[in-house]
PDB file of N, CA and C in Angstrom:
ATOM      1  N   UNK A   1     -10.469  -2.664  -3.739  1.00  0.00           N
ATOM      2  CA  UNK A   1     -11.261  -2.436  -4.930  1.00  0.00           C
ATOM      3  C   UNK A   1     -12.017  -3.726  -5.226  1.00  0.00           C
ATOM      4  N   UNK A   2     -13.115  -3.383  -5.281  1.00  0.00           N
ATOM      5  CA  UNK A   2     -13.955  -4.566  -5.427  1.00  0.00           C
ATOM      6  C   UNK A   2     -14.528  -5.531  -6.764  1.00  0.00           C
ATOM      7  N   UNK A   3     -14.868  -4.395  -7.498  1.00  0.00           N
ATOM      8  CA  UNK A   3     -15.033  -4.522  -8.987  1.00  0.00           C
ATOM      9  C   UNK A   3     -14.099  -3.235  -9.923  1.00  0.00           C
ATOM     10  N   UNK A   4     -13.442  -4.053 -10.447  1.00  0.00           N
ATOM     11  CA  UNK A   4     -12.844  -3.315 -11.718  1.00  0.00           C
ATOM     12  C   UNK A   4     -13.103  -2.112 -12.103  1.00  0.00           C
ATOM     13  N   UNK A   5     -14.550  -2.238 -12.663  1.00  0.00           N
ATOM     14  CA  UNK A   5     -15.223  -2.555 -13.548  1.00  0.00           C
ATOM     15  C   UNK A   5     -16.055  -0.757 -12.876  1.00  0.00           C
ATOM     16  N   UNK A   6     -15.740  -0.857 -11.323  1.00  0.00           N
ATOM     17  CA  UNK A   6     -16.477   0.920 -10.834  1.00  0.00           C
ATOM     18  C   UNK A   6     -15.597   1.916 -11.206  1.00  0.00           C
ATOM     19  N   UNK A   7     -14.192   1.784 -11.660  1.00  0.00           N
ATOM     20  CA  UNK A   7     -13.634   2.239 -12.221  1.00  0.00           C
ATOM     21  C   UNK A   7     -13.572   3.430 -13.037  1.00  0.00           C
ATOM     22  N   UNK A   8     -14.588   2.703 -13.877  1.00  0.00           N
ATOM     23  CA  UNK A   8     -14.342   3.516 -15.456  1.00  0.00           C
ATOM     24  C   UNK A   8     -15.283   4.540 -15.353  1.00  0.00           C
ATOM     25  N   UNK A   9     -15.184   5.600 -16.010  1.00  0.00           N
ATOM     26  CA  UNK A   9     -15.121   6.916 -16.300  1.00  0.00           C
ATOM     27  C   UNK A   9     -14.994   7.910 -14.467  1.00  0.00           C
ATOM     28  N   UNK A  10     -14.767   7.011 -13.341  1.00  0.00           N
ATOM     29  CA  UNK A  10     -14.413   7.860 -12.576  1.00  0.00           C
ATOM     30  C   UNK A  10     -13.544   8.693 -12.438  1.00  0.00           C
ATOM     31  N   UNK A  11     -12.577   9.406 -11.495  1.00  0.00           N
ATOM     32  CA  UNK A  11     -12.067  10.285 -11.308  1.00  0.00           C
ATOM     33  C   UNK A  11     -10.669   9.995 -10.234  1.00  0.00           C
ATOM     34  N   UNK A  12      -9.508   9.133 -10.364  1.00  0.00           N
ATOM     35  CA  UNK A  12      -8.692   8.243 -10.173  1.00  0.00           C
ATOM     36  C   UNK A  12      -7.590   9.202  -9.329  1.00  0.00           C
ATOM     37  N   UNK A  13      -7.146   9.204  -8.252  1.00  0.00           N
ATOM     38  CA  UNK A  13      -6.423  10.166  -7.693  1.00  0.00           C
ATOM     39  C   UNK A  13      -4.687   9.205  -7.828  1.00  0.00           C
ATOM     40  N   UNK A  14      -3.288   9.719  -8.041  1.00  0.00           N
ATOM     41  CA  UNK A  14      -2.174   8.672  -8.115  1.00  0.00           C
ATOM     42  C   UNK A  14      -1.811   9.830  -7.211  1.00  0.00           C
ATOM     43  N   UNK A  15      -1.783   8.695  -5.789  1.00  0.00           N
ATOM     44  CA  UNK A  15      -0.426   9.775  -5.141  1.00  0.00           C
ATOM     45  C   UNK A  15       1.092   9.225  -5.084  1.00  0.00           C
ATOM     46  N   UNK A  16       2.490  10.455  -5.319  1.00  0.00           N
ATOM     47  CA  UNK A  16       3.588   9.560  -5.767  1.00  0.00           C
ATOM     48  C   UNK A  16       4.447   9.962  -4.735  1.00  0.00           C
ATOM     49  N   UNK A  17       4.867   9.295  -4.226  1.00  0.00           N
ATOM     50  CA  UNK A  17       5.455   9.713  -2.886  1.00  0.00           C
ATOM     51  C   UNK A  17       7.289   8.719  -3.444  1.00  0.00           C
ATOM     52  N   UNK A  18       8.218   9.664  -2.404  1.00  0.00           N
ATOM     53  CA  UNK A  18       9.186   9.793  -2.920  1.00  0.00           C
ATOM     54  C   UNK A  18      10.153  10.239  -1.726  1.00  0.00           C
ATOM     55  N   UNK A  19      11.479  10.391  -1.763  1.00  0.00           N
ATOM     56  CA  UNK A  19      12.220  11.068  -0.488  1.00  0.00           C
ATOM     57  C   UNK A  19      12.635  12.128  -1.269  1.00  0.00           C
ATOM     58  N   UNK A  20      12.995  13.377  -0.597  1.00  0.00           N
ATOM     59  CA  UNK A  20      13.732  14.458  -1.307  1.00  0.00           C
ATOM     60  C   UNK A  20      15.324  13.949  -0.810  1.00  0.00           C
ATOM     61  N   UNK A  21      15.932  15.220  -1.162  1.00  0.00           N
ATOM     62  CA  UNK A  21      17.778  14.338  -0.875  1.00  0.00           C
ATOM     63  C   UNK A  21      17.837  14.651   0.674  1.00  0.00           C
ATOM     64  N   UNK A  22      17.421  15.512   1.677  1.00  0.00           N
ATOM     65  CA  UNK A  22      17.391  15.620   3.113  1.00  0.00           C
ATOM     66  C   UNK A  22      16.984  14.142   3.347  1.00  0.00           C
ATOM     67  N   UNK A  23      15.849  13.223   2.927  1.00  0.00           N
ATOM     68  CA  UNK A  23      15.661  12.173   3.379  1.00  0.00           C
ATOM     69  C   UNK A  23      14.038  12.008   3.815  1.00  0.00           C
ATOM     70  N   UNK A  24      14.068  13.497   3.446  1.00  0.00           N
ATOM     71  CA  UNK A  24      12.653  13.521   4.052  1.00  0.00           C
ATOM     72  C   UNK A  24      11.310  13.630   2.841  1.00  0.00           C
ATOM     73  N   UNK A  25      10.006  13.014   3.293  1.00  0.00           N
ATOM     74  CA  UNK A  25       8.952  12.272   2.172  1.00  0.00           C
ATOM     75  C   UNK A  25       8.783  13.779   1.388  1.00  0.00           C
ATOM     76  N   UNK A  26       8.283  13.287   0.250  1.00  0.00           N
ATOM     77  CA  UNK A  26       7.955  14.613  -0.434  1.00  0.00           C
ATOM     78  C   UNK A  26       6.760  13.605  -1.208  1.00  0.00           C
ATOM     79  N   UNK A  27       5.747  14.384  -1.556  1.00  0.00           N
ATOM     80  CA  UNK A  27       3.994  13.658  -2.051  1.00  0.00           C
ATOM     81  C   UNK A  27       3.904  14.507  -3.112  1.00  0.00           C
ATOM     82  N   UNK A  28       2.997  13.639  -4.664  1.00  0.00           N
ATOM     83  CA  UNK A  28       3.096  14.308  -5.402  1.00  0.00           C
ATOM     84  C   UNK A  28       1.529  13.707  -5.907  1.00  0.00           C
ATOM     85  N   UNK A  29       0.636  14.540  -5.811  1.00  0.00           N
ATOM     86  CA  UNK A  29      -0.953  13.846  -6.548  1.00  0.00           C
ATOM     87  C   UNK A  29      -1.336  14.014  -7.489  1.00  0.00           C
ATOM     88  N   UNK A  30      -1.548  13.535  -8.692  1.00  0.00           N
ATOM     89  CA  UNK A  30      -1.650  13.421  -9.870  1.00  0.00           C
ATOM     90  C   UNK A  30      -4.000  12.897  -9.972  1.00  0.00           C
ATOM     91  N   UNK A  31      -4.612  13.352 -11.114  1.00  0.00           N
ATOM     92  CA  UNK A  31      -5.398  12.808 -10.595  1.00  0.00           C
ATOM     93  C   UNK A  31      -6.492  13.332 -12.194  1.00  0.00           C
ATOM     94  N   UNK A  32      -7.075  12.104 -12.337  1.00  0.00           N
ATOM     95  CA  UNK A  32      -7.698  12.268 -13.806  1.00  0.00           C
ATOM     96  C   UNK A  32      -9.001  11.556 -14.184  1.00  0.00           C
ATOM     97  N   UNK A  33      -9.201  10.964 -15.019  1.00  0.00           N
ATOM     98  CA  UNK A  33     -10.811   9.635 -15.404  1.00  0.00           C
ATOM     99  C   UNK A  33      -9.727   8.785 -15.628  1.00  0.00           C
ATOM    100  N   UNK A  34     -10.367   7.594 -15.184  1.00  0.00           N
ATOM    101  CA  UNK A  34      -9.975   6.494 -15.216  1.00  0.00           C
ATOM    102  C   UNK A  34     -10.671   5.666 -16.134  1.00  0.00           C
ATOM    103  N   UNK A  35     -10.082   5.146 -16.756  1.00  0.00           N
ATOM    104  CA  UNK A  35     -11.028   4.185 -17.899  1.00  0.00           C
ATOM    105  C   UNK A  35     -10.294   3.019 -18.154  1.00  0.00           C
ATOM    106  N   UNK A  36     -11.150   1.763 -18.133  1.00  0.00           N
ATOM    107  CA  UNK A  36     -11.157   0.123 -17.957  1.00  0.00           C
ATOM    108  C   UNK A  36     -11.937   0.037 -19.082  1.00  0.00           C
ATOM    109  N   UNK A  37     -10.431  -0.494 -19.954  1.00  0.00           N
ATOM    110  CA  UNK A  37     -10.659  -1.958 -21.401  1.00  0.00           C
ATOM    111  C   UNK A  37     -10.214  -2.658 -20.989  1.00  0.00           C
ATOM    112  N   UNK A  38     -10.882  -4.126 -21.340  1.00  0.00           N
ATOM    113  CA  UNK A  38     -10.758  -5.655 -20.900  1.00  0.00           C
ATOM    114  C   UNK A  38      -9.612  -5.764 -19.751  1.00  0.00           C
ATOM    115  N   UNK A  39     -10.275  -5.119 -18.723  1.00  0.00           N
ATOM    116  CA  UNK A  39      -9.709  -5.344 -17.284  1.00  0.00           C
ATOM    117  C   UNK A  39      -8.065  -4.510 -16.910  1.00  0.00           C
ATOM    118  N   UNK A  40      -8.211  -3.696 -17.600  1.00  0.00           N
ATOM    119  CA  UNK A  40      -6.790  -3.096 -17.605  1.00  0.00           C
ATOM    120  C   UNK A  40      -7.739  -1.670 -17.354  1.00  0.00           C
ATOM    121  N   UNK A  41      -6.410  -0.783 -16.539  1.00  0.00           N
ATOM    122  CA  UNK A  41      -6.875   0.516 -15.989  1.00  0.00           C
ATOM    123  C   UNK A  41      -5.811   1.353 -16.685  1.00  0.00           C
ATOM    124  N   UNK A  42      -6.071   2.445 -17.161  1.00  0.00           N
ATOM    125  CA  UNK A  42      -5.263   3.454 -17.410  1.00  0.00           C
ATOM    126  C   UNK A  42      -6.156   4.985 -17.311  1.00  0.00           C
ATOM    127  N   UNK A  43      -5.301   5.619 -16.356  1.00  0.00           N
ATOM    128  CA  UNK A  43      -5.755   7.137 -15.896  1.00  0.00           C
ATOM    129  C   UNK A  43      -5.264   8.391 -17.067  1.00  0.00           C
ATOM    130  N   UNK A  44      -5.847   8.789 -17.476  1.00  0.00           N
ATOM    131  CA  UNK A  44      -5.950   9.941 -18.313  1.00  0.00           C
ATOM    132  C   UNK A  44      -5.527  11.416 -17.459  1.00  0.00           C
ATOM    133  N   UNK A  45      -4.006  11.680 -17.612  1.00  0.00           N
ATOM    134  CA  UNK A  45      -3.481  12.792 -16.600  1.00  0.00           C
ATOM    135  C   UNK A  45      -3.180  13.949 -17.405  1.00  0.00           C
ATOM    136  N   UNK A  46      -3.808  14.968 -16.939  1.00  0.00           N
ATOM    137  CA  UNK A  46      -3.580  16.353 -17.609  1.00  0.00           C
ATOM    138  C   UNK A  46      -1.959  16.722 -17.760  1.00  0.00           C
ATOM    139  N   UNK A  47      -1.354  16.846 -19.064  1.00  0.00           N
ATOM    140  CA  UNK A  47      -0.381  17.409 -19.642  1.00  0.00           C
ATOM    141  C   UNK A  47       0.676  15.941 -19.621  1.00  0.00           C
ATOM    142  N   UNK A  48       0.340  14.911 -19.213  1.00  0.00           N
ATOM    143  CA  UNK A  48       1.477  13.721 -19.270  1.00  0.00           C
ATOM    144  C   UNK A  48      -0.060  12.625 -19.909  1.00  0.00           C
ATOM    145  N   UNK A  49       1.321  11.916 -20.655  1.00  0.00           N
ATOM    146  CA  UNK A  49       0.805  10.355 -21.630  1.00  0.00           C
ATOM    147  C   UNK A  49      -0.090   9.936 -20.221  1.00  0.00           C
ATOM    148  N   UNK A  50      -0.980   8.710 -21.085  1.00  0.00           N
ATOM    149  CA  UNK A  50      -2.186   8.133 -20.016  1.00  0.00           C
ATOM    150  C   UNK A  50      -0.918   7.091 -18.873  1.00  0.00           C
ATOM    151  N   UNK A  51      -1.551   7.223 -17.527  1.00  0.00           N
ATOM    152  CA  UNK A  51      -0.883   6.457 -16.942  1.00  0.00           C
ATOM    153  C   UNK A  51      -1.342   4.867 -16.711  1.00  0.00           C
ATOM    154  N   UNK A  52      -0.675   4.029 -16.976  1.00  0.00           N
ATOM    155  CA  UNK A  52      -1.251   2.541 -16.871  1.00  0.00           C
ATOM    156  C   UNK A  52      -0.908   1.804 -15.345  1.00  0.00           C
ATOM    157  N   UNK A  53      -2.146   1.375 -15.013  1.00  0.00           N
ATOM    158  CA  UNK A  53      -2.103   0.886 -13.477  1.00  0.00           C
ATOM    159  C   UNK A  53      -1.976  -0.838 -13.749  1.00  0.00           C
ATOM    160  N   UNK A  54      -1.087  -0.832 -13.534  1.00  0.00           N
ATOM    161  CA  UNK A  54      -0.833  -2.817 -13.647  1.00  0.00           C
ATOM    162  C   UNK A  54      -1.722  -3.429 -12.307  1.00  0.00           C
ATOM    163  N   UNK A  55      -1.640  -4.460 -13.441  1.00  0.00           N
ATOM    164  CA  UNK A  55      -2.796  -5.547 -12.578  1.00  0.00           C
ATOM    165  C   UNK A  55      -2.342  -5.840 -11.227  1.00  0.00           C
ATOM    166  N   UNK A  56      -1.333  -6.176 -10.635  1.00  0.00           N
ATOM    167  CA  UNK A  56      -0.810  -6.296  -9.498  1.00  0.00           C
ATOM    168  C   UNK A  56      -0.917  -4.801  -8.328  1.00  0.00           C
ATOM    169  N   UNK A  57      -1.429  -4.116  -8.988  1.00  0.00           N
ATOM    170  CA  UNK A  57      -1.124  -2.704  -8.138  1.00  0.00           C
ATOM    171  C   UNK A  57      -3.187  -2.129  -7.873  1.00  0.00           C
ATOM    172  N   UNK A  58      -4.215  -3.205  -8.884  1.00  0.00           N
ATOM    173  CA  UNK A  58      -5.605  -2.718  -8.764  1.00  0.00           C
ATOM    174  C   UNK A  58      -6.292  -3.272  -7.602  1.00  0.00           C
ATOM    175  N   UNK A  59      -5.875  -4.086  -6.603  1.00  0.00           N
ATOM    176  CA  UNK A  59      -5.922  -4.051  -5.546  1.00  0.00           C
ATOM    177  C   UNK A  59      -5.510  -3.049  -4.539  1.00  0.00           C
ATOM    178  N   UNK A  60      -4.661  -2.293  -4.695  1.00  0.00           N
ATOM    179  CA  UNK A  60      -4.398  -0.976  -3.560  1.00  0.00           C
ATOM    180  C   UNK A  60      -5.133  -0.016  -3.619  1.00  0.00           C
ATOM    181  N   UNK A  61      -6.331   0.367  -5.069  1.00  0.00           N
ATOM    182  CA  UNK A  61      -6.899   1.366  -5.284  1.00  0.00           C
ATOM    183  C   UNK A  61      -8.131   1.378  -4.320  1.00  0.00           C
ATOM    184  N   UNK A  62      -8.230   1.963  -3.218  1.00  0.00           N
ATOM    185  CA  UNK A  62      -9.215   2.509  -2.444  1.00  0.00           C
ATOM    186  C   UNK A  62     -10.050   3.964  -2.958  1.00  0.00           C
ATOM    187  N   UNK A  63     -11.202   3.508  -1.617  1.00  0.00           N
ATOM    188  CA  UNK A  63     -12.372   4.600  -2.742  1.00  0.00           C
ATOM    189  C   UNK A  63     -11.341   5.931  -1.648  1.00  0.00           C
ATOM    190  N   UNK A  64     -12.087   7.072  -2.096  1.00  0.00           N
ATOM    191  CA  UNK A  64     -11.096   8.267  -1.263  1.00  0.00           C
ATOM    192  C   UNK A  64     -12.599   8.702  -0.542  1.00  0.00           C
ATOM    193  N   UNK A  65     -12.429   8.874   1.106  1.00  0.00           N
ATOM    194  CA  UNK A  65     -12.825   9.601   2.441  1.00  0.00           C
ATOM    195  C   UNK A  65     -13.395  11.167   1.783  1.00  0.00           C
ATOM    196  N   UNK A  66     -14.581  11.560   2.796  1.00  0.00           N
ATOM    197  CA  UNK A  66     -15.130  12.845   2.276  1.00  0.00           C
ATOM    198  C   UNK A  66     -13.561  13.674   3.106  1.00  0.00           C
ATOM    199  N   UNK A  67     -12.949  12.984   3.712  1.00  0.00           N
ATOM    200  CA  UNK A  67     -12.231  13.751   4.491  1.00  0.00           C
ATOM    201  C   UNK A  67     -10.502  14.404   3.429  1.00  0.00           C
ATOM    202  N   UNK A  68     -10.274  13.407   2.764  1.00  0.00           N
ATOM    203  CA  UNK A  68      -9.323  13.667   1.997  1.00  0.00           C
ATOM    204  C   UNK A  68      -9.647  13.680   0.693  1.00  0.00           C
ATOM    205  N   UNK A  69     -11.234  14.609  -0.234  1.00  0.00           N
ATOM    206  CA  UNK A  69     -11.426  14.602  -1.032  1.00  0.00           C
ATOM    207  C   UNK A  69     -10.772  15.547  -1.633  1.00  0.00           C
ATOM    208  N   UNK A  70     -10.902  17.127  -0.954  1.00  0.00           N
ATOM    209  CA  UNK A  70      -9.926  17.978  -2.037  1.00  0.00           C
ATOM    210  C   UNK A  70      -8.590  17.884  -1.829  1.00  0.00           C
ATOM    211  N   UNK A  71      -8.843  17.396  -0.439  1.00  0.00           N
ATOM    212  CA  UNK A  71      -6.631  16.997  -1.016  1.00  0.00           C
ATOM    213  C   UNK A  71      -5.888  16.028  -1.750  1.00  0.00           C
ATOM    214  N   UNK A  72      -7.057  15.169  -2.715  1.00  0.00           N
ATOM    215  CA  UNK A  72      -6.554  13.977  -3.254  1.00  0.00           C
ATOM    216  C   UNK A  72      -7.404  14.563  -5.401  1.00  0.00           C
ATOM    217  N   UNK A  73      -7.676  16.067  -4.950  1.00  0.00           N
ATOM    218  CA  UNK A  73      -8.090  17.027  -6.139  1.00  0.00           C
ATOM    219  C   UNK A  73      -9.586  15.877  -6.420  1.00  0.00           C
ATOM    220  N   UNK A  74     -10.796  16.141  -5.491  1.00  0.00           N
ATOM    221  CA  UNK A  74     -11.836  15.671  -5.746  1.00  0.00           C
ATOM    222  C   UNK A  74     -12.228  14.356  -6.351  1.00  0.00           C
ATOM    223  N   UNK A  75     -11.093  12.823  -6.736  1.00  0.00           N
ATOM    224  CA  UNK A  75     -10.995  12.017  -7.073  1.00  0.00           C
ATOM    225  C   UNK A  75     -11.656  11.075  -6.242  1.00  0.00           C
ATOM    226  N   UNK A  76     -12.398   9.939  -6.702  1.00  0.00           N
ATOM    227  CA  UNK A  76     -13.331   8.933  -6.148  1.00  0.00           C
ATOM    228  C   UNK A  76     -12.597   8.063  -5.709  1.00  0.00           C
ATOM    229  N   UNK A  77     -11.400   7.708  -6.243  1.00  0.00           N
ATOM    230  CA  UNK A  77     -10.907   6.883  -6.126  1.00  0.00           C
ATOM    231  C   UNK A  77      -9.074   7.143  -5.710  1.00  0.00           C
ATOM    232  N   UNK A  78      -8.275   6.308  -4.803  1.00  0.00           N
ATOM    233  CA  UNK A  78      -6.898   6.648  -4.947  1.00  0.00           C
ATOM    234  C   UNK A  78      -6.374   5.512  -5.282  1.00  0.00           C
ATOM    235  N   UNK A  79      -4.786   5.663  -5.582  1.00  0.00           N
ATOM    236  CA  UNK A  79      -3.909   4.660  -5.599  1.00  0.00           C
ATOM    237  C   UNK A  79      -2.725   5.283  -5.162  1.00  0.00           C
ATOM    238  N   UNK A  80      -1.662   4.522  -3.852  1.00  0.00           N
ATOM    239  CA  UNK A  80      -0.191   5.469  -3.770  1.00  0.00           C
ATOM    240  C   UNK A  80       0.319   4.498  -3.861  1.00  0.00           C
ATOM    241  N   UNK A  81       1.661   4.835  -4.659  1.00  0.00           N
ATOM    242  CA  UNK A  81       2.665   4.331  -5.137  1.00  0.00           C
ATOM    243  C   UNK A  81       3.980   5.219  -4.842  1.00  0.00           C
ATOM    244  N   UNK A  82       5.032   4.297  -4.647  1.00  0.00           N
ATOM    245  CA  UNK A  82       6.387   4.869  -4.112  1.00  0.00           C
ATOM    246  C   UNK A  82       7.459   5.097  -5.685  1.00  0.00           C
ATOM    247  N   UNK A  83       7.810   6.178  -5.818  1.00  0.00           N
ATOM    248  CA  UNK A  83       8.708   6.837  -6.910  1.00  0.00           C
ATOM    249  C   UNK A  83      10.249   6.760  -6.514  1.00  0.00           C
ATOM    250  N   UNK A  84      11.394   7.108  -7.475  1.00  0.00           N
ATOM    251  CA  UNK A  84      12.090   7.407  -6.942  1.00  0.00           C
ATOM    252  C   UNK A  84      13.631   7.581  -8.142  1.00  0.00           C
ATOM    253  N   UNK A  85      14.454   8.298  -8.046  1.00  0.00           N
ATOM    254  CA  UNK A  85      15.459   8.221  -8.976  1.00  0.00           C
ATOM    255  C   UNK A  85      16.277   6.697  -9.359  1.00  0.00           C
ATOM    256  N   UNK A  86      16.822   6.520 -10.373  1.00  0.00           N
ATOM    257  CA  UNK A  86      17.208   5.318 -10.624  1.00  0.00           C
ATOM    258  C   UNK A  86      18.557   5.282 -10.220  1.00  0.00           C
ATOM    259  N   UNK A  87      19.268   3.906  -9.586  1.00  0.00           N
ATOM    260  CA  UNK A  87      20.534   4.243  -9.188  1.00  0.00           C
ATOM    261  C   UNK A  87      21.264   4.402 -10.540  1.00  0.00           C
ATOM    262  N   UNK A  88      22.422   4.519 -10.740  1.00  0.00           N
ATOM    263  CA  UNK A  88      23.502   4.839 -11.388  1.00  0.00           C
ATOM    264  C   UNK A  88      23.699   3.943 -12.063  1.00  0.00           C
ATOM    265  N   UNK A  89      23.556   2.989 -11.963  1.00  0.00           N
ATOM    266  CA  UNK A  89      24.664   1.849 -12.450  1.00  0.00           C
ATOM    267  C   UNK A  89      23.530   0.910 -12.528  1.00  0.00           C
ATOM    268  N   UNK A  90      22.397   1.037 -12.961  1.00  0.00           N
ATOM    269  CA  UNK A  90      21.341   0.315 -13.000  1.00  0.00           C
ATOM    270  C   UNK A  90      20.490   0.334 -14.454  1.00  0.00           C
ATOM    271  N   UNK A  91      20.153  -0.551 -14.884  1.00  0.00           N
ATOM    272  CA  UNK A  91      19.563  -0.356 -16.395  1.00  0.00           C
ATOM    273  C   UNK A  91      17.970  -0.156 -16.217  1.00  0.00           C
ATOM    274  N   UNK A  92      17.577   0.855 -17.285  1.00  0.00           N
ATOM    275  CA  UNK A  92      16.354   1.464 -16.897  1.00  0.00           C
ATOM    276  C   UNK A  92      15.473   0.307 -17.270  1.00  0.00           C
ATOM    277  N   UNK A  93      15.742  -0.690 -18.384  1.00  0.00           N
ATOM    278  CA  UNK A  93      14.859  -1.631 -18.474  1.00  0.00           C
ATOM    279  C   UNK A  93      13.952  -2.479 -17.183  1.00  0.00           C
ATOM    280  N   UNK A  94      14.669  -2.829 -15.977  1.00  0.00           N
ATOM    281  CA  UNK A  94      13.981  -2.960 -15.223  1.00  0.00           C
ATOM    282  C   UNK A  94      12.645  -2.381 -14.404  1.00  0.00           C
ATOM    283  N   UNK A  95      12.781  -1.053 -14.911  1.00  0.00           N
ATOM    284  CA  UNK A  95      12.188  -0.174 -14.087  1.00  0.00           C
ATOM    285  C   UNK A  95      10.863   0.381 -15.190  1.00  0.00           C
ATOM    286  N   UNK A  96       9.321   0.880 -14.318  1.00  0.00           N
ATOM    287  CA  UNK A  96       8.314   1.347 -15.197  1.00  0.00           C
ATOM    288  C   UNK A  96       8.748   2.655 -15.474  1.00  0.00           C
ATOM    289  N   UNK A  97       8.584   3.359 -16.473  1.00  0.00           N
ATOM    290  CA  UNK A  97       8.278   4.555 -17.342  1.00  0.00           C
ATOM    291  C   UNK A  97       6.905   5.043 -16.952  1.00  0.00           C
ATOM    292  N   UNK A  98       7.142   6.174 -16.010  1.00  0.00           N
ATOM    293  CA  UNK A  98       5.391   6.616 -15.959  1.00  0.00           C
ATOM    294  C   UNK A  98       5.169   7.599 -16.813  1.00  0.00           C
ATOM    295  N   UNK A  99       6.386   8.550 -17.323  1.00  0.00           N
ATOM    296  CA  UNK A  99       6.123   9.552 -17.975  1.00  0.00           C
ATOM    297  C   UNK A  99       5.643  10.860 -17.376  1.00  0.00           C
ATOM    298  N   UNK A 100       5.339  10.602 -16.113  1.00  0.00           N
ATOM    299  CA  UNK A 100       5.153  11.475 -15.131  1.00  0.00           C
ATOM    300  C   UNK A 100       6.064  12.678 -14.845  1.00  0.00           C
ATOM    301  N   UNK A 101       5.967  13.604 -15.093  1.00  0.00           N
ATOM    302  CA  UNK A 101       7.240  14.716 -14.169  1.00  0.00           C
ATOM    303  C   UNK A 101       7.218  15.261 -13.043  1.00  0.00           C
ATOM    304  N   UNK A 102       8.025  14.777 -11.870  1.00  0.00           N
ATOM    305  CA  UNK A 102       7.892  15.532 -10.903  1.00  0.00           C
ATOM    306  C   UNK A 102       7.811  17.176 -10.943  1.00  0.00           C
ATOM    307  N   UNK A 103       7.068  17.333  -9.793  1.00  0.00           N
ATOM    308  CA  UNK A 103       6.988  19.275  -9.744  1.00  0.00           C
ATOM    309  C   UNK A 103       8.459  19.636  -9.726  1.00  0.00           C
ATOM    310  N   UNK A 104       8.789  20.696 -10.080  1.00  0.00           N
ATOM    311  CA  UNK A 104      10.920  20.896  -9.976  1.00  0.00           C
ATOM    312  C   UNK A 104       9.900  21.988  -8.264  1.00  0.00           C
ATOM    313  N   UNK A 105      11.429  21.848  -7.539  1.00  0.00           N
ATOM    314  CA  UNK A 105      11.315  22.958  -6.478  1.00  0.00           C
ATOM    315  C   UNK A 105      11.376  24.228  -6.773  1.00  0.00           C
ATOM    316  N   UNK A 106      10.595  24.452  -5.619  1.00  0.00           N
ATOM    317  CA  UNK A 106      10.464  26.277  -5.900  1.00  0.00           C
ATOM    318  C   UNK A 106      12.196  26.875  -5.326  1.00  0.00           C
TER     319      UNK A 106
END
């Protein structure tokens, strides 16, 4: 990502990738407008709170390929990030709050 700043009012794809309990990846794409105040990004996601992209993570956001446009739901832009349950015995304070809900299985 080059400028910030192309960001705003685009169309921001979050893919959330994750293991199911077999072990095996399970992908989850989330995908909304993106809008940049004073250098901070937060994506506007249908039916969940806005998601906030920390500064350390606006470097991974690549523009998205005509090739993976509707599979990333027509978004200009992506970002993937790795999800995952919290261990047990671990305090949630460490960990971000996306507010996100995974899909439940069919």
């Amino acid at each position: 990502m080059k400028k910030i700043s192309n960001l705003h009012n685009k169309k921001l794809a979050v893919i959330l990738w994750s293991k199911d309990k077999a072990g095996e990846d399970d992908v989850v794409v989330y995908a909304g407008k993106a809008s940049v105040v004073h250098n901070k990004v937060t994506v506007s996601l249908k039916g969940n709170a806005n998601f906030k992209i920390l500064a350390e993570w606006v470097e991974r956001i690549k523009n998205v390929t005509k090739d993976l446009k509707t599979t990333l739901l027509d978004a200009d832009y992506c970002i993937s990030l790795s999800v995952g349950d919290l261990p047990t015995d671990t305090s949630s304070d460490k960990f971000i709050k996306t507010g996100l809900k995974w899909p439940k299985s069919k």
